[in-house]
Structures are given as C-alpha cells and as structure tokens.
C-alpha atoms as a PDB file:
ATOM      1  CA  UNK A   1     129.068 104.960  87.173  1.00  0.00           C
ATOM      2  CA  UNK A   2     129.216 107.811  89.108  1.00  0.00           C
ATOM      3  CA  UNK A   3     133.475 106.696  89.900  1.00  0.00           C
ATOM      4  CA  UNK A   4     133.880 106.671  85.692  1.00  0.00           C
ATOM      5  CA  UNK A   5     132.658 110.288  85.915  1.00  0.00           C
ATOM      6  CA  UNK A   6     135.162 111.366  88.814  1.00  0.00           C
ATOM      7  CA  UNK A   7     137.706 109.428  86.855  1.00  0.00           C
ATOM      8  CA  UNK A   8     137.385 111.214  83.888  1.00  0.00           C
ATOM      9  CA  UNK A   9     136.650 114.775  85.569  1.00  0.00           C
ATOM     10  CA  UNK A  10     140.149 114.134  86.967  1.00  0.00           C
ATOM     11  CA  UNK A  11     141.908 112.734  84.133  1.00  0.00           C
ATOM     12  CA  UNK A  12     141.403 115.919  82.220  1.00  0.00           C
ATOM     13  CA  UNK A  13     141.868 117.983  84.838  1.00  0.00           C
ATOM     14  CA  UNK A  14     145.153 116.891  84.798  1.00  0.00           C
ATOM     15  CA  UNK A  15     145.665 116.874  80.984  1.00  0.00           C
ATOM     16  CA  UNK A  16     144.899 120.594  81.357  1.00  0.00           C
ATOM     17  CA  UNK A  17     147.247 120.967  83.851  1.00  0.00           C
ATOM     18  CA  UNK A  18     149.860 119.227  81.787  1.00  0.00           C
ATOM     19  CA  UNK A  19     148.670 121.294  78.676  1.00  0.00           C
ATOM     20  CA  UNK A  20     149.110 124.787  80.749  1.00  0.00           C
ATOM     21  CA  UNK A  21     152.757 123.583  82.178  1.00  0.00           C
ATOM     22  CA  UNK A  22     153.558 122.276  79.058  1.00  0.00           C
ATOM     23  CA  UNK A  23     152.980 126.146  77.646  1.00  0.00           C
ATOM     24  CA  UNK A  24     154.700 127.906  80.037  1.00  0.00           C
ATOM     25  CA  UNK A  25     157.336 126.087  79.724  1.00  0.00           C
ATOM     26  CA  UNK A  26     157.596 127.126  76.096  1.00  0.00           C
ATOM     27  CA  UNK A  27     157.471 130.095  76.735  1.00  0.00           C
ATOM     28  CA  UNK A  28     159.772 130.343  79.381  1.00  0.00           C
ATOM     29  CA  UNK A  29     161.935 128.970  76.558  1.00  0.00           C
ATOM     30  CA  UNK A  30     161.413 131.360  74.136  1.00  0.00           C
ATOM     31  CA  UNK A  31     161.898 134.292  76.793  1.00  0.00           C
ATOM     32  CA  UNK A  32     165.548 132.272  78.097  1.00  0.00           C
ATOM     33  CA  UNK A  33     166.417 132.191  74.468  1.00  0.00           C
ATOM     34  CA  UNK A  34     165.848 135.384  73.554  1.00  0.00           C
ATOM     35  CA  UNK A  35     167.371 137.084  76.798  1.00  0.00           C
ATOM     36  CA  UNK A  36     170.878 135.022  77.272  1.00  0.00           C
ATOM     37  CA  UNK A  37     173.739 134.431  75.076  1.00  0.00           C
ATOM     38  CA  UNK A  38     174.630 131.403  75.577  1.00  0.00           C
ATOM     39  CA  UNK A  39     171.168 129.443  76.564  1.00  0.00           C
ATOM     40  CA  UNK A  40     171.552 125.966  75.661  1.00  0.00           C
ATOM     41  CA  UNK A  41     172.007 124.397  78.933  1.00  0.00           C
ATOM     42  CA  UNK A  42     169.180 125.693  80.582  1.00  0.00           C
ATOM     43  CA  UNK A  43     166.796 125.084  76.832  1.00  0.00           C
ATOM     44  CA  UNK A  44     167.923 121.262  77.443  1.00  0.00           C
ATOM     45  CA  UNK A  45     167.196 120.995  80.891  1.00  0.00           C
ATOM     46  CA  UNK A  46     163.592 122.098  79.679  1.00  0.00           C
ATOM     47  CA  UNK A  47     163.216 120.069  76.535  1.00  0.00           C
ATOM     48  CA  UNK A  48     164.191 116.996  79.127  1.00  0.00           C
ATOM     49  CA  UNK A  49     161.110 118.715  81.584  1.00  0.00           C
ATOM     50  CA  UNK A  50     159.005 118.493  78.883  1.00  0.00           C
ATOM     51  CA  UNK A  51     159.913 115.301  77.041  1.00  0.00           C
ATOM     52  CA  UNK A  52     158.964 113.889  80.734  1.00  0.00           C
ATOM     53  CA  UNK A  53     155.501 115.210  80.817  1.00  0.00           C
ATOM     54  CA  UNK A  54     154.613 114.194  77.544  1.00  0.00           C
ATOM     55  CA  UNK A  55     155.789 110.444  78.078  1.00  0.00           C
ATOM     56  CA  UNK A  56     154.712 110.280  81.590  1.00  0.00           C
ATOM     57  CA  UNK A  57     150.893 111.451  80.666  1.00  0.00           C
ATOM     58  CA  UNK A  58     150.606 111.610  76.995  1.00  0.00           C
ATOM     59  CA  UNK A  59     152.383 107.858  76.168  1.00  0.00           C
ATOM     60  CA  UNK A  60     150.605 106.290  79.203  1.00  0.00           C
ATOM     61  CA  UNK A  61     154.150 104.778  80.803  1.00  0.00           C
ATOM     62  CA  UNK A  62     152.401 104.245  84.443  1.00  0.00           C
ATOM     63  CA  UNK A  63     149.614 102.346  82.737  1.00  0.00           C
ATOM     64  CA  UNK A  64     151.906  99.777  80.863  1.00  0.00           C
ATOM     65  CA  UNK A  65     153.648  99.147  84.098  1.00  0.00           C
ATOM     66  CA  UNK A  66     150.986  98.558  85.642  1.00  0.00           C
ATOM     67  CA  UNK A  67     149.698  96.143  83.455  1.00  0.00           C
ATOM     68  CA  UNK A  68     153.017  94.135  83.146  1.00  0.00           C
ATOM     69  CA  UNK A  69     153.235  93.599  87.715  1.00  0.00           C
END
C-alpha cells in the first residue's frame, strides 16, 4: 500500500510539473508573438513542444506500449 501512495505522490507531481511547463510555455508564446514580426516558426516549434507533453502524459502513450510488448 504504502508503493500505491509513492506512486501516486509522484504521478502528480509530475502532472504539476507538466501543468507549470505546459504554462510557461504559453506564455512564452504569447510574449514571442507579441514581440517579433514574423513569429511563426518559433510558435510551431512550441505548439509541437506542447502537443508532445500532452500526448506523452495526458493520452498515456508509454502505458499502451507497454501493454502491447
């Protein structure tokens, strides 16, 4: 039991993480798209940072792997 507890403890310590890079990240986008002209390439290399995060932690992808091997 006491594992399940130190499971969870870190499983949302890392959703918080995830939830606080996640933020940043938006707002380093809004500051990049408010300060350059031309900011597109370095918005998509973000939205592709952040699309990442979500599916990596928030869709579970490492679990259904592991499940398939």
């Amino acid at each position: 039991m006491n594992v399940d507890k130190e499971s969870k403890s870190n499983q949302r310590r890392v959703g918080f993480i995830v939830i606080v890079v996640l933020a940043v990240l938006t707002a380093l986008e809004f500051w990049i798209s408010a300060a350059l002209i031309e900011p597109l390439p370095y918005l998509t290399i973000i939205a592709l940072i952040k699309a990442g995060l979500i599916v990596y932690y928030f869709m579970h992808v490492t679990q259904i792997r592991h499940k398939e091997a």
